[in-house]
PDB file of N, CA and C in Angstrom:
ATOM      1  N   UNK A   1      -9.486  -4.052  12.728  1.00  0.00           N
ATOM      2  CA  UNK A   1      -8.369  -3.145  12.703  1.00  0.00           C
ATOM      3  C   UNK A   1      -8.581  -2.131  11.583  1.00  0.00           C
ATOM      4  N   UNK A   2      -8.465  -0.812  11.843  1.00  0.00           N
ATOM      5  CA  UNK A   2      -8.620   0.215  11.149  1.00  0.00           C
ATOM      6  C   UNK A   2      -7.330   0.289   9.921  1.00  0.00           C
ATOM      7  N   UNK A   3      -7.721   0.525   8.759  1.00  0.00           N
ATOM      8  CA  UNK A   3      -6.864   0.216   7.266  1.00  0.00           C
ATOM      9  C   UNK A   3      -6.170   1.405   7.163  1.00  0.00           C
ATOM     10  N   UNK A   4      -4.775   2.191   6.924  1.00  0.00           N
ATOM     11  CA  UNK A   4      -5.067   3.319   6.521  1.00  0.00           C
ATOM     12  C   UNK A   4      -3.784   3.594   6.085  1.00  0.00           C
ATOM     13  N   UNK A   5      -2.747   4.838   5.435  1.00  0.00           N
ATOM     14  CA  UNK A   5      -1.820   4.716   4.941  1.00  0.00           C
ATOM     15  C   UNK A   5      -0.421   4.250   6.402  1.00  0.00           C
ATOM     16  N   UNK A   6      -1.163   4.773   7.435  1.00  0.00           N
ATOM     17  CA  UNK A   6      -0.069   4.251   8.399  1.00  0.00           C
ATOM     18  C   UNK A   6       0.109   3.015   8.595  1.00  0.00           C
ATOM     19  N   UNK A   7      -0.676   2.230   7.707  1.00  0.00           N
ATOM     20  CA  UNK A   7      -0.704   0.300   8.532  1.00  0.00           C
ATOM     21  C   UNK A   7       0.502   0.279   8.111  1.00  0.00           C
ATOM     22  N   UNK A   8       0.804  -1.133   8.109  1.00  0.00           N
ATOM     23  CA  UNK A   8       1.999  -2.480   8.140  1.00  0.00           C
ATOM     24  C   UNK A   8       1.411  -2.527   6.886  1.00  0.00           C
ATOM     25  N   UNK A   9       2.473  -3.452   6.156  1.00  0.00           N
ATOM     26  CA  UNK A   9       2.249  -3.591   4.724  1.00  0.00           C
ATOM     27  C   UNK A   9       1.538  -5.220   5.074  1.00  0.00           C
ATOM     28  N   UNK A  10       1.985  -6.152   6.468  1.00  0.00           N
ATOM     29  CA  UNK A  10       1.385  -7.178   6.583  1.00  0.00           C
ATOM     30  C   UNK A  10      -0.140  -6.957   7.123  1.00  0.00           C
ATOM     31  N   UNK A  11      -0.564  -5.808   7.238  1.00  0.00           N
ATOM     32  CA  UNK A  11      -2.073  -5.274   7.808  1.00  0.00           C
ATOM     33  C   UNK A  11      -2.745  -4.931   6.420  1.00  0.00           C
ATOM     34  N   UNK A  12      -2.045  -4.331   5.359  1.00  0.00           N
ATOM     35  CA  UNK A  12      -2.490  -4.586   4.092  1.00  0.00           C
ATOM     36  C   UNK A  12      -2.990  -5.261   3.662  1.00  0.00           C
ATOM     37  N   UNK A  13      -1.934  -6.153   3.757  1.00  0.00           N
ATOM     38  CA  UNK A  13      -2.369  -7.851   2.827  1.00  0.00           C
ATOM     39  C   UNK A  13      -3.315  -8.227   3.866  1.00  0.00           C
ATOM     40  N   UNK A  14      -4.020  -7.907   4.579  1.00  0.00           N
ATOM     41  CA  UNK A  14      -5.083  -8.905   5.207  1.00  0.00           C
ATOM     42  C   UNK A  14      -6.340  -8.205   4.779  1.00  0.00           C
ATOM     43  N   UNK A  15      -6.298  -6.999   4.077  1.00  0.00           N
ATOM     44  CA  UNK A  15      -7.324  -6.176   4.022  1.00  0.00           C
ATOM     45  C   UNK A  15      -7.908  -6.080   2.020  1.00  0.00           C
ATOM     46  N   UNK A  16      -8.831  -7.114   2.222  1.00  0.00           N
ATOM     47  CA  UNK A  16      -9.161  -7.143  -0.063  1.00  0.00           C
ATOM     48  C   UNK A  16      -9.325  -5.625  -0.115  1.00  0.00           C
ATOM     49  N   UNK A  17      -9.872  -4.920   0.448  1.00  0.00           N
ATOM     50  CA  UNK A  17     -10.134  -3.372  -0.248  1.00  0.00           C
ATOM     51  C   UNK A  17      -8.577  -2.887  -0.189  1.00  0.00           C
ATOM     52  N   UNK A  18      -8.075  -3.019   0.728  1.00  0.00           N
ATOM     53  CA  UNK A  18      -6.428  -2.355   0.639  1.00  0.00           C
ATOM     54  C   UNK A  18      -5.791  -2.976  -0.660  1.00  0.00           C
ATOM     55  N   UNK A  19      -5.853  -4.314  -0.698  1.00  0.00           N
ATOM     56  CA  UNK A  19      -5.019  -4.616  -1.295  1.00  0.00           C
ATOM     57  C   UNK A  19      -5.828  -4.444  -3.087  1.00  0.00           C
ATOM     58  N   UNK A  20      -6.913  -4.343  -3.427  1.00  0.00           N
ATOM     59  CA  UNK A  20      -7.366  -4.111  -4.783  1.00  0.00           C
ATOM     60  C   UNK A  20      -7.050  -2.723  -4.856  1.00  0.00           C
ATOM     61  N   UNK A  21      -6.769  -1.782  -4.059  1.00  0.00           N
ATOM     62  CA  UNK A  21      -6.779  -0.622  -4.272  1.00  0.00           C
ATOM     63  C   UNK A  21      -5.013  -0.384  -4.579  1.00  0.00           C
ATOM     64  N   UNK A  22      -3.842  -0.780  -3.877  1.00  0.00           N
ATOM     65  CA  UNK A  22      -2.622  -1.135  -4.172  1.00  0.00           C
ATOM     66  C   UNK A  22      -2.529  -1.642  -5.646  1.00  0.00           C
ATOM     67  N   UNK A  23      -3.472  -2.869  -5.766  1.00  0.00           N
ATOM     68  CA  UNK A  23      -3.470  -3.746  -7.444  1.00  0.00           C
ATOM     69  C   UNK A  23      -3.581  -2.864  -8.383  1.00  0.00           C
ATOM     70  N   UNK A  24      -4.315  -1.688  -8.348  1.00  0.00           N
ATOM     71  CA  UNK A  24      -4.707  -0.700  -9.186  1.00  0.00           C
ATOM     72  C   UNK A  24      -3.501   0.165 -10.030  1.00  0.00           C
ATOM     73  N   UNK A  25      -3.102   0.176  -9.065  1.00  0.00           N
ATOM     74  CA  UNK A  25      -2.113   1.180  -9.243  1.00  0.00           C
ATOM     75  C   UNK A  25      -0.368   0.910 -10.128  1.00  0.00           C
ATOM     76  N   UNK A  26      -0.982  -0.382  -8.963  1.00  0.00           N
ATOM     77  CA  UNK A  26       0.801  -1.489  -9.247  1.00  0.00           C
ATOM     78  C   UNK A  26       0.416  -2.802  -9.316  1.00  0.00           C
ATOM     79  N   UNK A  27      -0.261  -3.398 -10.611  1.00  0.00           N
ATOM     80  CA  UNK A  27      -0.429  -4.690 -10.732  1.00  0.00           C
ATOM     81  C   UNK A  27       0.869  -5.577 -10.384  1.00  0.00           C
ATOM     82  N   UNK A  28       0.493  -6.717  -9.764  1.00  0.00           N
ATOM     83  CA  UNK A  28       1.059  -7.684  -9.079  1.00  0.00           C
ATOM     84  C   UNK A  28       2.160  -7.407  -7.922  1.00  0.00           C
ATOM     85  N   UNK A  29       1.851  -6.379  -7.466  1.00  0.00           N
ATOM     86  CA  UNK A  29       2.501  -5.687  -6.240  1.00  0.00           C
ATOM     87  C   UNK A  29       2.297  -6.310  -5.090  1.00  0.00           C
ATOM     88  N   UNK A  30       1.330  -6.957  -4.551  1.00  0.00           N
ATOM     89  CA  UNK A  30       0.858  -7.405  -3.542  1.00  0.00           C
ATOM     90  C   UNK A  30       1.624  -8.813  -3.302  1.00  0.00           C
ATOM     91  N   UNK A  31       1.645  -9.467  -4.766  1.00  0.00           N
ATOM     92  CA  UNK A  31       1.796 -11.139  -4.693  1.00  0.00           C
ATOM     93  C   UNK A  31       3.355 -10.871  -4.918  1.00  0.00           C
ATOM     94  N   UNK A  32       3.991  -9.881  -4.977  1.00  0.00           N
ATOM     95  CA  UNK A  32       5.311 -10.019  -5.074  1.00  0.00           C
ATOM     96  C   UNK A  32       5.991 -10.843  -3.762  1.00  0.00           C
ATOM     97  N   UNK A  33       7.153 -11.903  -4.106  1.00  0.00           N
ATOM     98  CA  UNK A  33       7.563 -12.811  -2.747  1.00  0.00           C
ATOM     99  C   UNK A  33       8.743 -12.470  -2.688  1.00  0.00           C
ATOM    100  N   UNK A  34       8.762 -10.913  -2.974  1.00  0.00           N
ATOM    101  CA  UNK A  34      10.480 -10.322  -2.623  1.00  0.00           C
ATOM    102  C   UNK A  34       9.947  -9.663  -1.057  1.00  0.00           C
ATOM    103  N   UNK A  35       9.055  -9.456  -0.846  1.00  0.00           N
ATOM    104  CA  UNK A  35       7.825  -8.269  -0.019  1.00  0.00           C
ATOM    105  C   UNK A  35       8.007  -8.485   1.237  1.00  0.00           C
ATOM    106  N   UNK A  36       8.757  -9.994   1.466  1.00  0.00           N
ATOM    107  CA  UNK A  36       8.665 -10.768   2.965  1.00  0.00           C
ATOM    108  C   UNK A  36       9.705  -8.851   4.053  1.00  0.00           C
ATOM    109  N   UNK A  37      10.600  -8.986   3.328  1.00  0.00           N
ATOM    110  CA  UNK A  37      11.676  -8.449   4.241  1.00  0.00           C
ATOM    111  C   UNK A  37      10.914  -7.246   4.843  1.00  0.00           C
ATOM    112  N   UNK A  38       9.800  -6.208   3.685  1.00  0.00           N
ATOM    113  CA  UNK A  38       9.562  -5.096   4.188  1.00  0.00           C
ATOM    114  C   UNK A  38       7.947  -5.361   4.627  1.00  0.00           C
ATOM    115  N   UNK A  39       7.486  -6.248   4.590  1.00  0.00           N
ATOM    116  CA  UNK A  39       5.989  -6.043   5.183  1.00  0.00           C
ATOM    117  C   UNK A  39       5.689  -5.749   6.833  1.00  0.00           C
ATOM    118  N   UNK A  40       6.838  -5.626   7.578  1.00  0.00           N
ATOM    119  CA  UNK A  40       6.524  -4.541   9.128  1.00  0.00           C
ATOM    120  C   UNK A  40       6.793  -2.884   8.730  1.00  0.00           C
ATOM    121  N   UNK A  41       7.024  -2.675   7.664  1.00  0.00           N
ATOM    122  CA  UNK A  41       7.138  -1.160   7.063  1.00  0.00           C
ATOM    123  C   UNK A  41       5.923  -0.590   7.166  1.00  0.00           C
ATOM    124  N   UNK A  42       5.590   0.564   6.918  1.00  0.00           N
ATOM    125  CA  UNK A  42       4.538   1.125   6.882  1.00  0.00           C
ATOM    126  C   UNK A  42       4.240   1.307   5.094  1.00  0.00           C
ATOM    127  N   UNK A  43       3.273   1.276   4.621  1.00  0.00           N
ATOM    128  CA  UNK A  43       2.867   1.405   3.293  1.00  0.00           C
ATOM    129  C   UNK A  43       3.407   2.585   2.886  1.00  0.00           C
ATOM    130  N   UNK A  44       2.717   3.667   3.847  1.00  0.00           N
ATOM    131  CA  UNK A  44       3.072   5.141   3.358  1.00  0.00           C
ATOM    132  C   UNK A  44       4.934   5.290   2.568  1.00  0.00           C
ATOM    133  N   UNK A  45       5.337   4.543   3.971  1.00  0.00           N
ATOM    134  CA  UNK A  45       6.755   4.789   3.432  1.00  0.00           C
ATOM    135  C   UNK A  45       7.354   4.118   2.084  1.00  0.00           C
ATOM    136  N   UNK A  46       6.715   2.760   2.076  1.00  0.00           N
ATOM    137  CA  UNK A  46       6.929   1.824   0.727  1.00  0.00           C
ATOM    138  C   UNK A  46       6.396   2.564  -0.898  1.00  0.00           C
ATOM    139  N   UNK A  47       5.273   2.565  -0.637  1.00  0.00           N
ATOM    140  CA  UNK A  47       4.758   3.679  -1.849  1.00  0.00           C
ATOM    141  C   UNK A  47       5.834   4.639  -2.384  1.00  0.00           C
ATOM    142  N   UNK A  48       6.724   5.104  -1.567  1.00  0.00           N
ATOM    143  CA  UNK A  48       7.960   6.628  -1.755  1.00  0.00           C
ATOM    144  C   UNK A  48       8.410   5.500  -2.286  1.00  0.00           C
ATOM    145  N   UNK A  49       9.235   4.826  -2.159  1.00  0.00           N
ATOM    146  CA  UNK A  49      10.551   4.201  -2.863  1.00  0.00           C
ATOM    147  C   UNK A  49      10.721   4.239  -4.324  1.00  0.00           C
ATOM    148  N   UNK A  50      11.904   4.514  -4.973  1.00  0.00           N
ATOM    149  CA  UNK A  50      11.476   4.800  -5.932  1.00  0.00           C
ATOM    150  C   UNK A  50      11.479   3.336  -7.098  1.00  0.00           C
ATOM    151  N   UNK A  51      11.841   2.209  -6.668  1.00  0.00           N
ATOM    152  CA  UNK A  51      11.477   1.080  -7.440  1.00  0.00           C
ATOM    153  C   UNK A  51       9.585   0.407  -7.431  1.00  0.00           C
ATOM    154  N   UNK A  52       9.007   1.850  -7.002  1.00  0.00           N
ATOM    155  CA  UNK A  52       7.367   1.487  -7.072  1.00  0.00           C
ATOM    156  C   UNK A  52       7.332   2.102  -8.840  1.00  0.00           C
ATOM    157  N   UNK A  53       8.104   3.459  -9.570  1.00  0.00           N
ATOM    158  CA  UNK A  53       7.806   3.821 -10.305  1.00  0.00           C
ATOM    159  C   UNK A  53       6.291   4.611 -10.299  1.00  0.00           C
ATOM    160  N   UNK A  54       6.279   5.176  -8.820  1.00  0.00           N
ATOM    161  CA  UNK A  54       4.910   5.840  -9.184  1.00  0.00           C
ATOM    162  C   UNK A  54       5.467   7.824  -8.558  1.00  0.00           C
ATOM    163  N   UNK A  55       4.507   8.247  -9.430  1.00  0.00           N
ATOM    164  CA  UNK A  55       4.507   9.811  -9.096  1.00  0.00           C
ATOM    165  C   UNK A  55       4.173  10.043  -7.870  1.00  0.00           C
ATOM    166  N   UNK A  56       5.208  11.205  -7.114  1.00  0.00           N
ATOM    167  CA  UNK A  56       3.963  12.075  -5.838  1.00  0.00           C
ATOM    168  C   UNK A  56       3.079  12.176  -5.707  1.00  0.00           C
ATOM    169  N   UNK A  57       2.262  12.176  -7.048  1.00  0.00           N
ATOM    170  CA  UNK A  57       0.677  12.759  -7.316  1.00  0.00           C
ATOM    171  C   UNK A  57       0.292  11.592  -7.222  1.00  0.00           C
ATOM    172  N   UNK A  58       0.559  10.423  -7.979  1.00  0.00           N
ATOM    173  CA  UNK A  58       0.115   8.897  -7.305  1.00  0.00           C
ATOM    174  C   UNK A  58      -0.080   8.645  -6.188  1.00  0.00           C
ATOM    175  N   UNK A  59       1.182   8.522  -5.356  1.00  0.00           N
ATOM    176  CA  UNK A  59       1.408   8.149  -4.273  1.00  0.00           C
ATOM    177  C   UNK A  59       0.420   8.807  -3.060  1.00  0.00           C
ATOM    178  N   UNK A  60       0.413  10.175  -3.628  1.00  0.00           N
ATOM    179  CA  UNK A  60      -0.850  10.783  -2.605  1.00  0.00           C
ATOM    180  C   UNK A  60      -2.174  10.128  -2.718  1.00  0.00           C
ATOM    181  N   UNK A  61      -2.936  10.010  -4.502  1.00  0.00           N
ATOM    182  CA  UNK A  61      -3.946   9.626  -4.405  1.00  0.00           C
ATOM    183  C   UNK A  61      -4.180   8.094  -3.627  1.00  0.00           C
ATOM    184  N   UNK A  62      -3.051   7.062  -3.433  1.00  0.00           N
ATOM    185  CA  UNK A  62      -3.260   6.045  -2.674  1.00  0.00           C
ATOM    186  C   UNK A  62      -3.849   5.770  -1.385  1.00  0.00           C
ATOM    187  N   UNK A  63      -2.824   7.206  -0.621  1.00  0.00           N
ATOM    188  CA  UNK A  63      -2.506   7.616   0.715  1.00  0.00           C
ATOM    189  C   UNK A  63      -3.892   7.956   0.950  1.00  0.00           C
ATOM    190  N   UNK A  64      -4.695   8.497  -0.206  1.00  0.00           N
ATOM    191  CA  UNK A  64      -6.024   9.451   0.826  1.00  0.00           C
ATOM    192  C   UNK A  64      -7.106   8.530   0.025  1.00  0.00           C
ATOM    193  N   UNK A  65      -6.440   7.543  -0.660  1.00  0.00           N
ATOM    194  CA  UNK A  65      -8.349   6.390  -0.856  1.00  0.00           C
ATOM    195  C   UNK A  65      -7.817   5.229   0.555  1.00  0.00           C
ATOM    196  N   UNK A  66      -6.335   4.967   0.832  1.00  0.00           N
ATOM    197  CA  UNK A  66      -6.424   3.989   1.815  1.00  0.00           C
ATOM    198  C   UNK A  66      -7.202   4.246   3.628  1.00  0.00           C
ATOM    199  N   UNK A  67      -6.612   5.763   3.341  1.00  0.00           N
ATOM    200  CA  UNK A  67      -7.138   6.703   4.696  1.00  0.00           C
ATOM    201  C   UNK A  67      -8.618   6.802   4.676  1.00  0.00           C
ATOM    202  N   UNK A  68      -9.307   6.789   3.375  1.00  0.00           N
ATOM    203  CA  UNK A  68     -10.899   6.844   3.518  1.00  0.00           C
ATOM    204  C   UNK A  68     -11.320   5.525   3.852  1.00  0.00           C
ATOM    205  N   UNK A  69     -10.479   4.403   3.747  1.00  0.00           N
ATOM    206  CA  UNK A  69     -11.422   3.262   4.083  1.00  0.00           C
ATOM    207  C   UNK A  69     -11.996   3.016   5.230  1.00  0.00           C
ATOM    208  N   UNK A  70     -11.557   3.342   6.215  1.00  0.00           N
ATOM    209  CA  UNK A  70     -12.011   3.233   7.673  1.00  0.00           C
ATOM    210  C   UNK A  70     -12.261   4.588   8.115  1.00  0.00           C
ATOM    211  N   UNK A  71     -12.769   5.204   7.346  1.00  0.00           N
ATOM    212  CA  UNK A  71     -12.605   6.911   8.131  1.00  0.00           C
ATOM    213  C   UNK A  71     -13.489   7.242   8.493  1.00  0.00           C
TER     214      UNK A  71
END
């Protein structure tokens, strides 16, 4: 299955490059066990929220290293 900012946040977690690349950004983001409710979300959209605490300019650079993984 192709990785990219449109996955599932549960297509994430199955993917170590997705998810070290998420770790980067937002240590212990991944192993969070609040995560159950939104992991049929799309990442892209999760990244916006603003309890990630990350910039636009973040949030883009995520969007276009997750989009290169399978590209």
């Amino acid at each position: 299955m192709a990785i990219s900012s449109k996955s599932k946040l549960s297509e994430i977690l199955e993917d170590e490059r997705a998810v070290a690349i998420i770790d980067e950004y937002i240590p212990g983001f991944i192993s969070n066990p609040e995560l159950g409710p939104v992991k049929g979300m799309k990442i892209k959209t999760l990244l916006k929220f603003p309890q990630t605490g990350l910039s636009k300019e973040v949030v883009n650079e995520i969007i276009e290293r997750l989009d290169a993984l399978d590209a």
